[in-house]
PDB file of N, CA and C in Angstrom:
ATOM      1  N   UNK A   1      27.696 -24.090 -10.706  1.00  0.00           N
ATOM      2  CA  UNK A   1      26.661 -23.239 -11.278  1.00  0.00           C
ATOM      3  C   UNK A   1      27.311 -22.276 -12.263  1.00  0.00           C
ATOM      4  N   UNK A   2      26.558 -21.769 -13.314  1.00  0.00           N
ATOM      5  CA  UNK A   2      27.194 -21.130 -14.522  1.00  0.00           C
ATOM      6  C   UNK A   2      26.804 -19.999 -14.239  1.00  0.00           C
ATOM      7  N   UNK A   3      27.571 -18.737 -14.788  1.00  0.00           N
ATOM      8  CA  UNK A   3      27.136 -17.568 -14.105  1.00  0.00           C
ATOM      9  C   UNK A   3      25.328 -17.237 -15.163  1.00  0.00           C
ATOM     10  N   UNK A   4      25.080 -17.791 -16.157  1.00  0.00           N
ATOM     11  CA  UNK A   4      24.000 -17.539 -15.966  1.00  0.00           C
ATOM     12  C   UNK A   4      22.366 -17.877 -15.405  1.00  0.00           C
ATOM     13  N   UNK A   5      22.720 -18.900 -14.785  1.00  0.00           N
ATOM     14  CA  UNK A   5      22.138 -20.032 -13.627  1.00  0.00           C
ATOM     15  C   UNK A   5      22.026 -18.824 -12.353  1.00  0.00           C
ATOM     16  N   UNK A   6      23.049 -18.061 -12.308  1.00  0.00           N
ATOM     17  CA  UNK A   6      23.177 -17.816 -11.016  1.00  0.00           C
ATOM     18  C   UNK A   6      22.516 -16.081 -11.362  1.00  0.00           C
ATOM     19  N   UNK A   7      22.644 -15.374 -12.207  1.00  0.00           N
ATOM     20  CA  UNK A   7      22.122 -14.695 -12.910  1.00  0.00           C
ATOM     21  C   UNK A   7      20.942 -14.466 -12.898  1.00  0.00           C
ATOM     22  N   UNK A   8      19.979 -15.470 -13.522  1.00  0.00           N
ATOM     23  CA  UNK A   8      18.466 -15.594 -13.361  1.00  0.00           C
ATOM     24  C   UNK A   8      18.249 -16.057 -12.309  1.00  0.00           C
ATOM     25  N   UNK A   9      18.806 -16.643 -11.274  1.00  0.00           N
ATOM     26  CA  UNK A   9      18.119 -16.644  -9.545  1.00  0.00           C
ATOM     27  C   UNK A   9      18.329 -15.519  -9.018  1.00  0.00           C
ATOM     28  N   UNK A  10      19.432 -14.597  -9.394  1.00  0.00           N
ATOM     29  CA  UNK A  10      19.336 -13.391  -8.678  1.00  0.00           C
ATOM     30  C   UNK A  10      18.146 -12.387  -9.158  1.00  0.00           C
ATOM     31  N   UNK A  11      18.203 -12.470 -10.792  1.00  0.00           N
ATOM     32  CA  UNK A  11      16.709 -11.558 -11.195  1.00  0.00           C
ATOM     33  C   UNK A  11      15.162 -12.257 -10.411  1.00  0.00           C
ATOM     34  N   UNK A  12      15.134 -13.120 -10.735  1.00  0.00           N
ATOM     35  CA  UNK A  12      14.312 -14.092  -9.811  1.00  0.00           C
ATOM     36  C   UNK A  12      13.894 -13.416  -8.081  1.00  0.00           C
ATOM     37  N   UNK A  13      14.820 -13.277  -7.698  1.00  0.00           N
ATOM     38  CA  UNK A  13      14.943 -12.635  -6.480  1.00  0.00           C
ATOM     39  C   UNK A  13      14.466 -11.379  -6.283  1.00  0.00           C
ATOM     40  N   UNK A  14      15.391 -10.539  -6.915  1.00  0.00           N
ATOM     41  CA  UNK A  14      15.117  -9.119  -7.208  1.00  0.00           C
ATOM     42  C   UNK A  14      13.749  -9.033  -7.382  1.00  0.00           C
ATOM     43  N   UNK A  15      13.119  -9.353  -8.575  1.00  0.00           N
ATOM     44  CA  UNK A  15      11.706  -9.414  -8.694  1.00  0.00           C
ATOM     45  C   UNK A  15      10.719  -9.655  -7.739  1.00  0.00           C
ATOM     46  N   UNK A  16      10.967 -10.826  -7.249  1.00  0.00           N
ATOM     47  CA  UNK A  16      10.274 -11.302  -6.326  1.00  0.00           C
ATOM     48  C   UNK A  16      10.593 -10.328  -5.197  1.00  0.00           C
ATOM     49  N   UNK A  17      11.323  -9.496  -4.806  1.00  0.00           N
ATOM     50  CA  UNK A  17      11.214  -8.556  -3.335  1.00  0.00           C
ATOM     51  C   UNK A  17      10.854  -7.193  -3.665  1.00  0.00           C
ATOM     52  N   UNK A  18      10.876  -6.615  -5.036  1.00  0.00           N
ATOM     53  CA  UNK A  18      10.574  -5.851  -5.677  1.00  0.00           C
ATOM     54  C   UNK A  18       8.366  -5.844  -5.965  1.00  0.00           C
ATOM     55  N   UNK A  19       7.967  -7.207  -6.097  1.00  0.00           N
ATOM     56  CA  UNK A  19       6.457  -7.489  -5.747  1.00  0.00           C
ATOM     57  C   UNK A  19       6.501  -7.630  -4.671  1.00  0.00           C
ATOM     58  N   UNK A  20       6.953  -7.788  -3.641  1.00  0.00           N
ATOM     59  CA  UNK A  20       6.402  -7.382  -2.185  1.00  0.00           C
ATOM     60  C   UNK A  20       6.400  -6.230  -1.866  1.00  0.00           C
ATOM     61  N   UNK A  21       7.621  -5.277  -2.010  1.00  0.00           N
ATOM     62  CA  UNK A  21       7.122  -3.982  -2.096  1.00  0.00           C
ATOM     63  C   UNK A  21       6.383  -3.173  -2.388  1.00  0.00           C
ATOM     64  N   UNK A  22       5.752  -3.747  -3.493  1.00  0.00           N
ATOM     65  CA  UNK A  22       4.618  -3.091  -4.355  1.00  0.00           C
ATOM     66  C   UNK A  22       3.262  -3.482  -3.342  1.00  0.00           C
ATOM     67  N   UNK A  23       3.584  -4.376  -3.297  1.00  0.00           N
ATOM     68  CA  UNK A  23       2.008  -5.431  -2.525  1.00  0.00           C
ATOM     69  C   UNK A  23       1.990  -4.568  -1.322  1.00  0.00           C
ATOM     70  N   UNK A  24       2.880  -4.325  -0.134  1.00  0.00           N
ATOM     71  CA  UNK A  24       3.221  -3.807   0.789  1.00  0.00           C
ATOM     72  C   UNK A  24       2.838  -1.755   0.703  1.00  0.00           C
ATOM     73  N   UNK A  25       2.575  -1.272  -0.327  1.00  0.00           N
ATOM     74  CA  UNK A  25       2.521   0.287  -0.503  1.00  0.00           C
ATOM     75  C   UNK A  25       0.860  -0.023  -0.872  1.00  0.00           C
ATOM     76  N   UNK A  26       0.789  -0.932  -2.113  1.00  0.00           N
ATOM     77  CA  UNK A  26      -0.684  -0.761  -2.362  1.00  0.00           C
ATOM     78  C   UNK A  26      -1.848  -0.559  -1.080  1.00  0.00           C
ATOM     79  N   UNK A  27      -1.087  -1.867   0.023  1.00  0.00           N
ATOM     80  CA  UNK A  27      -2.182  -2.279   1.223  1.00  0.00           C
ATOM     81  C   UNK A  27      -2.004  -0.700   2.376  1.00  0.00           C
ATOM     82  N   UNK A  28      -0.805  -0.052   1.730  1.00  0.00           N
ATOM     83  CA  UNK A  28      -0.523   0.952   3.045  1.00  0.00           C
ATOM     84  C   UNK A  28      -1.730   2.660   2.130  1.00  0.00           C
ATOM     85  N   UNK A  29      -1.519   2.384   0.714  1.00  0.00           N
ATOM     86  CA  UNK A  29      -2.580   3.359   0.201  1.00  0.00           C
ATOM     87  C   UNK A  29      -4.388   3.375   0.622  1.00  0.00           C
ATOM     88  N   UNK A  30      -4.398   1.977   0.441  1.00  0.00           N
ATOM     89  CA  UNK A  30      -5.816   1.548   0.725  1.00  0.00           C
ATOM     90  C   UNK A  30      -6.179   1.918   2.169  1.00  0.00           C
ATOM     91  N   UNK A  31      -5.078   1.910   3.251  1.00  0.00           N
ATOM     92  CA  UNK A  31      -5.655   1.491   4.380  1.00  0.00           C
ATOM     93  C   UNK A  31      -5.437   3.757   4.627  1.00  0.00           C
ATOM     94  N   UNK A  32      -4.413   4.229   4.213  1.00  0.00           N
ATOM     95  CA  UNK A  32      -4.944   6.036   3.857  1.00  0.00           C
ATOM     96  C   UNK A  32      -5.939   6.690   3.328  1.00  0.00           C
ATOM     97  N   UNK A  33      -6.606   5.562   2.309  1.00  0.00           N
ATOM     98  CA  UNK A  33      -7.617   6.457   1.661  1.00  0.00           C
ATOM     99  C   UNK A  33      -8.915   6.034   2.793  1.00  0.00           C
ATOM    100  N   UNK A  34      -8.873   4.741   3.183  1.00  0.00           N
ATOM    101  CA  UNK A  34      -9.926   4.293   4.350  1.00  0.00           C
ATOM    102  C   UNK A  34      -9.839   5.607   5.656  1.00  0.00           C
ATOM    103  N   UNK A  35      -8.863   5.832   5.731  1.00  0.00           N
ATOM    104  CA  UNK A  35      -8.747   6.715   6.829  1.00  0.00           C
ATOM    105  C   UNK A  35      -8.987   8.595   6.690  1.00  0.00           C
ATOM    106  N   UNK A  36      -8.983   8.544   5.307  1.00  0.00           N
ATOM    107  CA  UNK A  36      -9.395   9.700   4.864  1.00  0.00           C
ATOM    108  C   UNK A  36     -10.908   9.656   4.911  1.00  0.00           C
ATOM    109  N   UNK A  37     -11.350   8.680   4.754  1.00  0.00           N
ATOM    110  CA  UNK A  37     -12.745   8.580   4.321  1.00  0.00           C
ATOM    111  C   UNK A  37     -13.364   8.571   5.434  1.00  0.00           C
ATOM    112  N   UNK A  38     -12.503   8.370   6.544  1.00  0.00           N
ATOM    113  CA  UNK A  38     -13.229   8.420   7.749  1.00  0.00           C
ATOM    114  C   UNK A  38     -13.306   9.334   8.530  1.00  0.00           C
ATOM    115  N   UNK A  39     -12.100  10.126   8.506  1.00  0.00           N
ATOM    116  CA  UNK A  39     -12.139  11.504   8.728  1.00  0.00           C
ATOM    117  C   UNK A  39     -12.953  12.246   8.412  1.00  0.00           C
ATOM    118  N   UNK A  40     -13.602  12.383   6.427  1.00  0.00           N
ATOM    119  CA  UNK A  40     -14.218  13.293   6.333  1.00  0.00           C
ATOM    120  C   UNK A  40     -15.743  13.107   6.270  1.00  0.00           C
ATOM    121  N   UNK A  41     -16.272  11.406   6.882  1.00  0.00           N
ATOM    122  CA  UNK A  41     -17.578  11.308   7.247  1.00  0.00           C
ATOM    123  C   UNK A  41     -17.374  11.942   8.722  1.00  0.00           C
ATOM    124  N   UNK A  42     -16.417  11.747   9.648  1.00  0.00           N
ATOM    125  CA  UNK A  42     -16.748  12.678  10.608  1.00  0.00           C
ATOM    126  C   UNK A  42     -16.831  13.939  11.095  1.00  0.00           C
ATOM    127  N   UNK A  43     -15.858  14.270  10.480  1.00  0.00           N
ATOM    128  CA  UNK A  43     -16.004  16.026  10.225  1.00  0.00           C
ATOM    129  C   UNK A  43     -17.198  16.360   9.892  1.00  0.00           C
ATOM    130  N   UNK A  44     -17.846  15.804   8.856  1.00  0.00           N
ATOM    131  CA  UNK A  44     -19.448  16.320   8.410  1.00  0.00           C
ATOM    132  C   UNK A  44     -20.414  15.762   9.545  1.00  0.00           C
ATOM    133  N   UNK A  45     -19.903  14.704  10.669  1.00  0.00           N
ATOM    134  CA  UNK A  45     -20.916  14.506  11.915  1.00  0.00           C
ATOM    135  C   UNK A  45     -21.074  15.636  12.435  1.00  0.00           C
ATOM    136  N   UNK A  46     -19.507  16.052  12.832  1.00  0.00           N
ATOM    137  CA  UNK A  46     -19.323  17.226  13.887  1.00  0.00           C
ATOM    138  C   UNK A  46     -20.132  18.345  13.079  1.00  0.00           C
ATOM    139  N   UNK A  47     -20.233  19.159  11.854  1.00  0.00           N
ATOM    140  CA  UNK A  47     -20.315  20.060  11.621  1.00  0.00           C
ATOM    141  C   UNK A  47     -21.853  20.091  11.824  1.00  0.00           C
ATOM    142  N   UNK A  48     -22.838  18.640  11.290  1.00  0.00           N
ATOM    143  CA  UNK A  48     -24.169  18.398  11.361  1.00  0.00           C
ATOM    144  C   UNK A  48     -24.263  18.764  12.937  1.00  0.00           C
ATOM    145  N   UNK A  49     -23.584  18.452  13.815  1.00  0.00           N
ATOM    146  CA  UNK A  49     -23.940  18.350  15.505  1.00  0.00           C
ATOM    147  C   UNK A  49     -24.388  19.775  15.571  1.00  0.00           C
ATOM    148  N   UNK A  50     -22.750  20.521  15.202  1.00  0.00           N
ATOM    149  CA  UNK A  50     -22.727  22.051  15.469  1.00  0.00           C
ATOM    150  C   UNK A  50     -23.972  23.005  14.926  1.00  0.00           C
ATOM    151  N   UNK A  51     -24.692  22.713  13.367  1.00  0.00           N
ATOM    152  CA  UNK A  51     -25.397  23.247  13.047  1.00  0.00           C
ATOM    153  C   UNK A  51     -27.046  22.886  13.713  1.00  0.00           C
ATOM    154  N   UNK A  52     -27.472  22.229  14.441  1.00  0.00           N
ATOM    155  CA  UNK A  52     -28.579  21.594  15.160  1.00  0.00           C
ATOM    156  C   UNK A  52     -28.405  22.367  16.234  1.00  0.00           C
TER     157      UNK A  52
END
């Protein structure tokens, strides 16, 4: 193998674990903002309870 054979499988690589990381933060943002969102529909349950 020629070092630039071996070169572009390593960028190849890099890249490729570099998009899983990305893929891997996006799904961990989505699943924070879901959990924010759920928090602050319940907080407004509790506060509706408290004011009744």
């Amino acid at each position: 193998m020629t070092a630039k054979t071996i070169a572009t499988v390593g960028i190849v690589l890099v890249s490729l674990v570099s998009l899983s990381a990305c893929g891997n933060t996006i799904r961990g943002v989505g699943r924070d903002t879901a959990n924010t969102v759920n928090a602050t529909q319940d907080a407004g349950r509790s506060v509706e309870r408290a004011a009744n």
